[in-house]
Protein backbone atom coordinates (compact mmCIF):
# COMPACT_ATOMS: atom_id res chain seq x y z
CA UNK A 1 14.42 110.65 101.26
CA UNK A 2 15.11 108.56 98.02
CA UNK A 3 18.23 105.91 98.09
CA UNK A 4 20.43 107.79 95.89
CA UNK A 5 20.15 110.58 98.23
CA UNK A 6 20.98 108.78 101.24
CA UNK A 7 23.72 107.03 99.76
CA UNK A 8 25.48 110.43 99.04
CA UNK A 9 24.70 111.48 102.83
CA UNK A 10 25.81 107.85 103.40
CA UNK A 11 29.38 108.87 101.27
CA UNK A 12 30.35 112.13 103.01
CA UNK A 13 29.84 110.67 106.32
CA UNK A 14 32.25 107.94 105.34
CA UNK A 15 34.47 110.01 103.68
CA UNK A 16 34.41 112.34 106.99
CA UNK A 17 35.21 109.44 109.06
CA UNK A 18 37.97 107.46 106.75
CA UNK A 19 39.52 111.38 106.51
CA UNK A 20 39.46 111.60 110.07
CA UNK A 21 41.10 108.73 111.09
CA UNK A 22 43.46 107.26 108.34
CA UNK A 23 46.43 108.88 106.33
CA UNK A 24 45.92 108.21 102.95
CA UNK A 25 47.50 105.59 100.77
CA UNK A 26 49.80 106.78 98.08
CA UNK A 27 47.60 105.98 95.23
CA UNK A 28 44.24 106.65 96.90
CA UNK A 29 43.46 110.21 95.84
CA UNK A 30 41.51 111.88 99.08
CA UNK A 31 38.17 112.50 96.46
CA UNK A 32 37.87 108.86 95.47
CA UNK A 33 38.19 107.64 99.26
CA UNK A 34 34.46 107.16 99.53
CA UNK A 35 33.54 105.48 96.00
CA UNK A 36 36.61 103.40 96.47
CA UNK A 37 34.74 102.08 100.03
CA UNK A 38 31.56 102.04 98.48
CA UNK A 39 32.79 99.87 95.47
CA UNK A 40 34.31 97.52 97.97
CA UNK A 41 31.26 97.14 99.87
CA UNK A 42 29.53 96.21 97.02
CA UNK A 43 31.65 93.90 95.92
CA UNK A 44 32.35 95.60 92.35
CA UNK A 45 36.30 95.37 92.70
CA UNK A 46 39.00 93.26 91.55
CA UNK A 47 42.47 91.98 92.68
CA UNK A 48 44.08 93.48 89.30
CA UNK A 49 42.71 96.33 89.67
CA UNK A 50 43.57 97.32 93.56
CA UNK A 51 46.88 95.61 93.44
CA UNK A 52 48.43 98.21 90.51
CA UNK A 53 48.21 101.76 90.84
CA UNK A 54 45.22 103.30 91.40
CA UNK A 55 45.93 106.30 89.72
CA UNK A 56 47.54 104.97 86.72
CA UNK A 57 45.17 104.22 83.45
CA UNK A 58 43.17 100.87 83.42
CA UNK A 59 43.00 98.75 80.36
CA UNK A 60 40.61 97.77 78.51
CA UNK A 61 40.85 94.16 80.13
CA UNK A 62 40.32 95.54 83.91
CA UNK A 63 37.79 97.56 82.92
CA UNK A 64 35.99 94.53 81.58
CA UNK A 65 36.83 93.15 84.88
CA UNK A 66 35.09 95.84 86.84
CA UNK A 67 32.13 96.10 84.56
CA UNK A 68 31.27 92.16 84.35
CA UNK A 69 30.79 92.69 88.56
CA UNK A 70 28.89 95.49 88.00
CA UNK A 71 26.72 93.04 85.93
CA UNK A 72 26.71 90.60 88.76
CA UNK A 73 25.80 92.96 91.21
CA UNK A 74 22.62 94.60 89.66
CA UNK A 75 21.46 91.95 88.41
CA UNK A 76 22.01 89.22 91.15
CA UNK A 77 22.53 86.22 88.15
CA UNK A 78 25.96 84.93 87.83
CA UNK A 79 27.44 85.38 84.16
CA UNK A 80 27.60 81.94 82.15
CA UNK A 81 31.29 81.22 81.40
CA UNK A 82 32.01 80.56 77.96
CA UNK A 83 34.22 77.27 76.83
CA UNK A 84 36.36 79.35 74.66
CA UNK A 85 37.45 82.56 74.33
CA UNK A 86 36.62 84.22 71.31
CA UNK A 87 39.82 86.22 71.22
CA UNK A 88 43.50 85.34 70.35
CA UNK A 89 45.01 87.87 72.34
CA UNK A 90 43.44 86.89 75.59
CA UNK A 91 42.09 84.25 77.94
CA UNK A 92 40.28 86.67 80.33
CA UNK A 93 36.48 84.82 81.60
CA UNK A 94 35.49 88.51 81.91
CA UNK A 95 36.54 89.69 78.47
CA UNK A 96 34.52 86.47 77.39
CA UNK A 97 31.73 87.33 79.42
CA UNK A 98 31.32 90.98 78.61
CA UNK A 99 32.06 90.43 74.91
CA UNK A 100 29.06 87.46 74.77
CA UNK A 101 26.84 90.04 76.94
CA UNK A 102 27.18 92.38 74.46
CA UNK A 103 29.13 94.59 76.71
CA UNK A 104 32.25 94.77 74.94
CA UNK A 105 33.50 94.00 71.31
CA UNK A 106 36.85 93.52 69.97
CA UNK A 107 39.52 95.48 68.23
CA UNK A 108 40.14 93.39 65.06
CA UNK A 109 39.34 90.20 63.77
CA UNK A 110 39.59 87.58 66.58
CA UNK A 111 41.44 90.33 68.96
CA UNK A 112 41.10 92.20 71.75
CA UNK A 113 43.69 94.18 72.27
CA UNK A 114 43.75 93.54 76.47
CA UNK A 115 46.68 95.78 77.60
CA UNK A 116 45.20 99.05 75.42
CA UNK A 117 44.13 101.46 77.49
CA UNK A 118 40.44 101.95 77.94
CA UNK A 119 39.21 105.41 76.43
CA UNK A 120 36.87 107.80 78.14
CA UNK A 121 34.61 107.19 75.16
CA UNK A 122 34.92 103.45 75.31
CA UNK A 123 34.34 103.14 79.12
CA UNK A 124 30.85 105.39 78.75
CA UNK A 125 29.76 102.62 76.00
CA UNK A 126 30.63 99.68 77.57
CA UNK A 127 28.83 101.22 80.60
CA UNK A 128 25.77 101.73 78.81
CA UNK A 129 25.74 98.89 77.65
CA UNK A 130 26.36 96.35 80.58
CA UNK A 131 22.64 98.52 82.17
CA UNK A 132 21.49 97.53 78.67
CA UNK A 133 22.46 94.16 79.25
CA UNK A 134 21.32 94.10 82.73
CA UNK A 135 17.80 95.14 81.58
CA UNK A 136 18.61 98.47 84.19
CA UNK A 137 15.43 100.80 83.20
CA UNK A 138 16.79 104.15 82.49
CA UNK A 139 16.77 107.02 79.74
CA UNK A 140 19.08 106.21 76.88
CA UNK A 141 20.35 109.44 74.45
CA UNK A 142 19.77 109.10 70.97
CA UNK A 143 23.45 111.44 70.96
CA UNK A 144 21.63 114.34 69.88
CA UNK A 145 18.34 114.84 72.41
CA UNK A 146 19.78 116.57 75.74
CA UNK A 147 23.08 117.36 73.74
CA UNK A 148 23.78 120.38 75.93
CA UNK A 149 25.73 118.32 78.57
CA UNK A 150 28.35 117.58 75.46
CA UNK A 151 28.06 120.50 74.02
CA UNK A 152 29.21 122.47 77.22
CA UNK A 153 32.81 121.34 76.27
CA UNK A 154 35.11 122.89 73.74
CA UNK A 155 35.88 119.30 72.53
CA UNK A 156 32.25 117.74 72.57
CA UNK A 157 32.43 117.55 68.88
CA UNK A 158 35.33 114.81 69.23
CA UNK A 159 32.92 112.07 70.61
CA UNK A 160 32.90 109.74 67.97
CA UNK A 161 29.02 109.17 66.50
CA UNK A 162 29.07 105.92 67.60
CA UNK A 163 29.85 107.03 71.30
CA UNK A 164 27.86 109.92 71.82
CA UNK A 165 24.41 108.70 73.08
CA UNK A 166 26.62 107.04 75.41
CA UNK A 167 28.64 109.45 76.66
CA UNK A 168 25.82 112.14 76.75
CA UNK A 169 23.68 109.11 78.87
CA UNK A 170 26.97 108.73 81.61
CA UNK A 171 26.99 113.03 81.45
CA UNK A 172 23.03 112.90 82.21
CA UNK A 173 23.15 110.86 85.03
CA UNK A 174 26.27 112.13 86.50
CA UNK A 175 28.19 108.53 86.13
CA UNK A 176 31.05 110.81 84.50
CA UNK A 177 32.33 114.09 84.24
CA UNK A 178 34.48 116.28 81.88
CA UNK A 179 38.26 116.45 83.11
CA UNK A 180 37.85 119.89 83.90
CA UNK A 181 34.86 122.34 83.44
CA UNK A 182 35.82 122.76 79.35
CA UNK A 183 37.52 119.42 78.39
CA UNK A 184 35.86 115.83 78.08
CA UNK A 185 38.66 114.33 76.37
CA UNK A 186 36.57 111.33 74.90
CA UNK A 187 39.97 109.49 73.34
CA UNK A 188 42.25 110.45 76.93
CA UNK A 189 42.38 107.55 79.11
CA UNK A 190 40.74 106.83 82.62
CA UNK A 191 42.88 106.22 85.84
CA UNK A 192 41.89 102.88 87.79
CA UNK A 193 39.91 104.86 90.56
CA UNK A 194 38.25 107.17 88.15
CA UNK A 195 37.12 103.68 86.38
CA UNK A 196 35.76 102.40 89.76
CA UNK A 197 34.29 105.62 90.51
CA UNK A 198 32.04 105.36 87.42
CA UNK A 199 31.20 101.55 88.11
CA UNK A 200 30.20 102.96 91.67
CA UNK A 201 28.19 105.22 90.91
CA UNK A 202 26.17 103.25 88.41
CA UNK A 203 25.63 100.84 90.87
CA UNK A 204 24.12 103.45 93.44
CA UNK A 205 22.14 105.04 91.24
CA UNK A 206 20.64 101.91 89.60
CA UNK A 207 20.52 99.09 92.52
CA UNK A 208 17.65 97.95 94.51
CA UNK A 209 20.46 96.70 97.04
CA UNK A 210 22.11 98.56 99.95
CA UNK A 211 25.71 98.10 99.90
CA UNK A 212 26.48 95.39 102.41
CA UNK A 213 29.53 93.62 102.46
CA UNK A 214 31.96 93.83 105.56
CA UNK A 215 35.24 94.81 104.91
CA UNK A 216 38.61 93.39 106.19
CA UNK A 217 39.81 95.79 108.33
CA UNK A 218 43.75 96.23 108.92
CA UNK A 219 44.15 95.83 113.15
CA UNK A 220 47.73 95.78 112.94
CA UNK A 221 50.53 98.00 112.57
CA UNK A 222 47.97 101.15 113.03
CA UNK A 223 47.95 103.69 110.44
CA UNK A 224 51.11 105.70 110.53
CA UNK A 225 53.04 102.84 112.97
CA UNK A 226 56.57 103.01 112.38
CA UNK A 227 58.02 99.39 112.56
CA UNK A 228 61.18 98.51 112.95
CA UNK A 229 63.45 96.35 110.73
CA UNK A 230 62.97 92.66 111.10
CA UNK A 231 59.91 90.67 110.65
CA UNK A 232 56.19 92.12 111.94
CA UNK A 233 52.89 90.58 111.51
CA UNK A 234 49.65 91.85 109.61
CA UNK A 235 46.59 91.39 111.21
CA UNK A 236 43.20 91.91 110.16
CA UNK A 237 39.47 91.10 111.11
CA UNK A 238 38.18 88.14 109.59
CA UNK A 239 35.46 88.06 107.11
CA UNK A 240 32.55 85.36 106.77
CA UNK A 241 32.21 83.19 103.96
CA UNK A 242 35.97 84.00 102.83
CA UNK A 243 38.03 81.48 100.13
CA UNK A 244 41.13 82.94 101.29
CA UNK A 245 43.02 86.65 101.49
CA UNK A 246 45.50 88.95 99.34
CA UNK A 247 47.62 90.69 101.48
CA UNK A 248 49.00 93.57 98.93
CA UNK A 249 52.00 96.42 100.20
CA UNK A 250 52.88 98.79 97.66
CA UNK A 251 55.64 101.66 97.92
CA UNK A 252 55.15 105.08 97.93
CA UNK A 253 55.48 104.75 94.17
CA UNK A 254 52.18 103.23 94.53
CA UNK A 255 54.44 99.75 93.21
CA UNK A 256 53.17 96.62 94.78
CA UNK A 257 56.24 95.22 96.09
CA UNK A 258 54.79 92.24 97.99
CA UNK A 259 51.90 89.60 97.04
CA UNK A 260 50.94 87.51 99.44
CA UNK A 261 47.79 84.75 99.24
CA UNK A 262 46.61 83.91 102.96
CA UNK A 263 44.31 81.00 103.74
CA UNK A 264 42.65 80.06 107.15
CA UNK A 265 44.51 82.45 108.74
CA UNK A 266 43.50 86.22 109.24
CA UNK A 267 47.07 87.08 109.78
CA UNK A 268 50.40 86.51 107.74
CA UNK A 269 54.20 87.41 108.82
CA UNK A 270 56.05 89.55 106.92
CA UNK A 271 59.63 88.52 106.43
CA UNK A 272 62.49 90.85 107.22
CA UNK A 273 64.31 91.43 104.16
CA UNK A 274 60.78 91.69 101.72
CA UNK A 275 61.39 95.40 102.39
CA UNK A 276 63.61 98.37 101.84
CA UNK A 277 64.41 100.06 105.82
CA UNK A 278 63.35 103.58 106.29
CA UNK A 279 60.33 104.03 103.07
CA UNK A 280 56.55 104.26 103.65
CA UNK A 281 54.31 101.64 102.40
CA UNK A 282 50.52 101.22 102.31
CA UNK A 283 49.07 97.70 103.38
CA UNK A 284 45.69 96.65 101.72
CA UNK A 285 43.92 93.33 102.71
CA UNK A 286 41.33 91.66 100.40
CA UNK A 287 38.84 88.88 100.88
CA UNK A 288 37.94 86.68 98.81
CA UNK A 289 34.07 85.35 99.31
CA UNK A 290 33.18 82.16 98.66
CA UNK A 291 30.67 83.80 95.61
CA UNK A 292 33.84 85.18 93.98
CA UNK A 293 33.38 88.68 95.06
CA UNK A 294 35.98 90.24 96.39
CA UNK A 295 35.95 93.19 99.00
CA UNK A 296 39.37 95.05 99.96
CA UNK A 297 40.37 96.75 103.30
CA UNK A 298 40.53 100.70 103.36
CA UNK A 299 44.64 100.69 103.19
CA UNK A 300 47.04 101.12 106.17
CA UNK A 301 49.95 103.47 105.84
CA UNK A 302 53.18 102.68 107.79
CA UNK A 303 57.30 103.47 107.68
CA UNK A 304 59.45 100.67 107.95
CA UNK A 305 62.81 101.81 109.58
CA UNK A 306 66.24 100.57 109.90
CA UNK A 307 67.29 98.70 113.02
CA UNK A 308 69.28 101.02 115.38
CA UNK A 309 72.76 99.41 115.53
CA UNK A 310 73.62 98.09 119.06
CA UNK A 311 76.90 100.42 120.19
CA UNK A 312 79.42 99.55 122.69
CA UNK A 313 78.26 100.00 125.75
CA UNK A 314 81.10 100.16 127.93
CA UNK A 315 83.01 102.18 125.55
CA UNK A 316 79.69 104.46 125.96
CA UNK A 317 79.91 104.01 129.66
CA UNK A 318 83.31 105.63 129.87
CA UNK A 319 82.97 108.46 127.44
CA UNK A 320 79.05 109.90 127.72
CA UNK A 321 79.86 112.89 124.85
CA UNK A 322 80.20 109.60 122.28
CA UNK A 323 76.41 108.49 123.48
CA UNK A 324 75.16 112.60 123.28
CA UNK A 325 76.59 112.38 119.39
CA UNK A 326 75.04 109.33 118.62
CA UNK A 327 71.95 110.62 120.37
CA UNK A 328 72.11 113.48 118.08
CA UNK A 329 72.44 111.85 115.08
CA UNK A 330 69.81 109.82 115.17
CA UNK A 331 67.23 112.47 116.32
CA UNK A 332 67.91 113.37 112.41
CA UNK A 333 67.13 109.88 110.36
CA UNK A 334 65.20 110.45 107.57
CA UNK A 335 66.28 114.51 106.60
CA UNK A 336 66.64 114.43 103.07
CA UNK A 337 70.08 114.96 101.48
CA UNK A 338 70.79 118.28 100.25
CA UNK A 339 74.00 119.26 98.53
CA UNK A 340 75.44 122.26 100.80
CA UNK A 341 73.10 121.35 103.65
CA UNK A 342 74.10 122.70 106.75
CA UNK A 343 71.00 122.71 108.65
CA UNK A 344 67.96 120.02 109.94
CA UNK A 345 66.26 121.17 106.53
CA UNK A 346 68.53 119.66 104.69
CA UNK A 347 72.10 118.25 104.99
CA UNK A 348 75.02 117.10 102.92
CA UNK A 349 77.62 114.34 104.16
CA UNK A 350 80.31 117.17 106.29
CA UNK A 351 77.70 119.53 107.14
CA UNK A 352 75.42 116.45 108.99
CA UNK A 353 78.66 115.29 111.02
CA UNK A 354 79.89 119.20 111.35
CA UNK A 355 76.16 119.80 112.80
CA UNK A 356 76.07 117.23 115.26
CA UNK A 357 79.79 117.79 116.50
CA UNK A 358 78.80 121.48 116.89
CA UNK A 359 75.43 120.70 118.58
CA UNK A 360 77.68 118.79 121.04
CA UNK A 361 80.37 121.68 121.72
CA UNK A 362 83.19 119.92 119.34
CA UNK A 363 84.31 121.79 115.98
CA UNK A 364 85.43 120.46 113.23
CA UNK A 365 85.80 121.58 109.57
CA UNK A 366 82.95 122.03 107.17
CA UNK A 367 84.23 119.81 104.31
CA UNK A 368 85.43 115.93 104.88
CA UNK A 369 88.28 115.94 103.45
CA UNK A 370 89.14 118.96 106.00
CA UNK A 371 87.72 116.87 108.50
CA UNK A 372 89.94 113.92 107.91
CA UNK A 373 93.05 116.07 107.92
CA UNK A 374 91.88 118.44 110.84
CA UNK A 375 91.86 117.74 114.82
CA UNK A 376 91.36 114.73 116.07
CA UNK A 377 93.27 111.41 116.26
CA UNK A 378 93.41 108.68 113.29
CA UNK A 379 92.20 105.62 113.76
CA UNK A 380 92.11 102.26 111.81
CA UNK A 381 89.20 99.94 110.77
CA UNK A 382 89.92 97.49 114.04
CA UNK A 383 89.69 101.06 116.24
CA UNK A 384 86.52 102.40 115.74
CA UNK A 385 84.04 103.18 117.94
CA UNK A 386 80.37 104.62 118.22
CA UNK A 387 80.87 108.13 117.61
CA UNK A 388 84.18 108.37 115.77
CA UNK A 389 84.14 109.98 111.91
CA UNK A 390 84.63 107.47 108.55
CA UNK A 391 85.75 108.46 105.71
CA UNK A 392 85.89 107.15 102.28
CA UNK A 393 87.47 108.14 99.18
CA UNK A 394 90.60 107.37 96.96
CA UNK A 395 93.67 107.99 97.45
CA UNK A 396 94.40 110.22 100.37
CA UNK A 397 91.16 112.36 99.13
CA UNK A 398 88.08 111.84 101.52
CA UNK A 399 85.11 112.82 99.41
CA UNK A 400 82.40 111.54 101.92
CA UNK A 401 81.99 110.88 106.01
CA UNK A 402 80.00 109.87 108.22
CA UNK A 403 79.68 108.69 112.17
CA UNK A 404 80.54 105.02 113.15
CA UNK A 405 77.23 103.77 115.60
CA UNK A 406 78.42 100.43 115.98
CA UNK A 407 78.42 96.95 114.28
CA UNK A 408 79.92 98.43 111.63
CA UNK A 409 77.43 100.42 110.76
CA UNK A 410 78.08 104.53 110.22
CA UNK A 411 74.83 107.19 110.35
CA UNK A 412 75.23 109.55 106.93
CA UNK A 413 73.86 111.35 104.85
CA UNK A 414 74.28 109.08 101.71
CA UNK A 415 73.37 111.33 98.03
CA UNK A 416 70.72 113.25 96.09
CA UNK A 417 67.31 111.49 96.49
CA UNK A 418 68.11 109.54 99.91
CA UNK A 419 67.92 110.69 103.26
CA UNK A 420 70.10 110.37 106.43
CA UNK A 421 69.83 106.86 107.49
CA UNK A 422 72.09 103.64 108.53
CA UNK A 423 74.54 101.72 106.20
CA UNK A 424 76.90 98.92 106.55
CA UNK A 425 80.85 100.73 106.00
CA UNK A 426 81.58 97.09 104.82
CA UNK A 427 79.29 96.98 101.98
CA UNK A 428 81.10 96.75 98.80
CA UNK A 429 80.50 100.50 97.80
CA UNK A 430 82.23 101.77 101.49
CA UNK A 431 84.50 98.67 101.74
CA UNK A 432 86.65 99.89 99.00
CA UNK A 433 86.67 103.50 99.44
CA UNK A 434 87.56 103.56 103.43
CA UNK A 435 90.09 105.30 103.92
CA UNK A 436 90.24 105.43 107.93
CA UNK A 437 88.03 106.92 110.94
CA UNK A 438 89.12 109.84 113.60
CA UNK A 439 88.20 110.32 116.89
CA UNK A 440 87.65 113.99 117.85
CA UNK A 441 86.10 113.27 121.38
């Protein structure tokens, strides 16, 4: 059996088992699982790269990035770092280093244009060229021998001439694909994993070398932990040879919302307040070697919830059907708010607190401002406790409620887009709009 063909046996296996035992991070589509591990192994990735969105478009600047390790890789020579750059717009080493490999070339006199988008076109050249450059022995199109794999799309004729033996080269050897069965779209852009799926590929179908390098791999929280609000560690196995880690969490956006550079340590704390209670968020670990490659951990997905307010427990002690509410209520955190919502599917402010009264034999009104003028007994800010209704509002209107826990916190179900969670009735939104709290136990 050749190497190529064990390294696609090689791919589905880890794809199987990464599949199998891993959720998948937000930005990490489930087909580019196994060339995202495989790139990693071989050391072909790069902090920019894995610490923006995966699936957004790369520039032209990561892409040189990603091709000048390709280079590295197949070639096993490190790249001579110019003095200068021979750009205006940009002090990248790996711009430099493509561009005086003949890999790249610029945009304009003395520019580079970094931040452009790299085209589908563009990213097929400057492929071909860094196996040129690497003195890779394969089969280079003159654009017009084997022209069939172009031709199969409806926009084939929109490869620019000097593209096409290019593109028809990355088409022959399977290093790219059209968007869809009809479409190439040679001037549309490529996402970041697309762009490392390419530089993957090459490097398994023209590499003497097995891919080799161990990963970090993300110990701790496990992969779909929910962890509570406060401050929680990240652990990870340690790598030989390393310079030092990036610790990387991104939203579900795919936004990195926390950067962190470790040394000597294969752990690092994560500081309560760096994160927004009850979202999911996606952990990746890199390691940097000591020959500048770096190698990045498959990523960790994980909620991070709001801290259960502490109620009062004698008050709880002497009246059980205030514990059963709160019980209730909290079975529900994280239902999404729907306007109207009367049910777990999806509730509004009334119809959450109307729910969980009902679900605990006590009726009430459907609408809060009903609620604040129905049964019950009024009671002042100094008088709450777990289990009692808030309400806010102006005037003597009440427009929203929800159920005091404790702490002064209240359990609602805030507004369009948010879900039913925990919030402070003295922040300065609920501060001054409180109009008072009943008791209808």
């Amino acid at each position: 059996m050749n190497k190529v063909a064990k390294k696609i046996i090689l791919s589905v296996i880890s794809l199987s088992a990464v599949l199998g035992t891993s959720a998948l991070a937000a930005d990490l589509s489930g087909w580019a699982v196994s060339d995202y591990q495989q790139a990693n192994e071989a050391g072909l990735v790069s902090y920019s790269v894995v610490s923006n969105n995966l699936r957004d478009n790369i520039t032209r600047e990561e892409f040189c990035e990603l091709v000048v390790n390709l280079y590295e890789k197949l070639t096993g020579e490190d790249m001579i770092e110019p003095e200068v750059s021979p750009f205006e717009d940009t002090n990248s080493m790996a711009v430099a280093q493509a561009y005086c490999y003949g890999m790249v070339s610029g945009t304009g006199d003395n520019t580079f244009t970094p931040d452009r988008l790299v085209t589908r076109e563009e990213m097929a050249k400057m492929l071909v060229n860094t196996l040129t450059a690497g003195e890779v022995s394969f089969n280079l199109s003159d654009g017009y021998e084997d022209a069939s794999v172009i031709d199969a799309f409806w926009d084939g004729d929109e490869v620019s001439e000097w593209a096409r033996p290019a593109v028809i080269t990355m088409l022959n050897y399977s290093l790219m694909s059209g968007v869809d069965d009809v479409r190439f779209e040679p001037l549309g852009s490529a996402t970041r994993e697309q762009a490392i799926s390419s530089v993957n590929r090459s490097y398994a179908t023209f590499s003497d070398s097995d891919y080799s390098l161990a990963l970090p791999e993300i110990t701790l929280p496990a992969s779909g932990a929910e962890i509570e609000e406060g401050n929680f560690t990240v652990k990870w196995t340690p790598v030989n040879g390393v310079q030092g880690y990036h610790v990387i969490i991104k939203d579900a956006d795919a936004s990195s919302v926390l950067l962190s550079d470790v040394y000597d340590s294969s752990s690092v704390e994560i500081e309560e307040g760096s994160l927004v209670p009850d979202r999911d968020y996606a952990i990746t670990v890199g390691a940097v070697l000591n020959d500048g490659s770096e190698v990045y951990s498959m990523p960790v997905d994980f909620r991070y919830k709001s801290r259960p307010p502490i109620p009062n427990s004698e008050y709880l002690a002497e009246n059980p059907i205030a514990e059963e509410l709160l019980d209730t209520a909290d079975d529900y955190l994280g239902v999404p708010y729907l306007w109207g919502g009367t049910t777990p599917a999806g509730f509004d402010c009334s119809g959450f607190v109307q729910y969980v009264c009902r679900e605990n034999g006590i009726s009430i009104p459907r609408v809060a401002d009903d609620q604040l003028h129905g049964p019950g007994t009024y009671i002042t800010r100094s008088q709450l406790q777990p289990g009692d209704l808030v309400f806010f509002g102006s005037g003597d209107y009440a427009s929203h409620v929800g159920m005091y826990v404790g702490e002064g916190m209240m359990i609602h179900a805030p507004s369009t887009g948010k879900v039913i969670q925990y919030t402070s009735i003295d922040s300065s939104y609920y501060s001054s709009r409180f109009l008072g709290g009943k008791r209808v136990i």
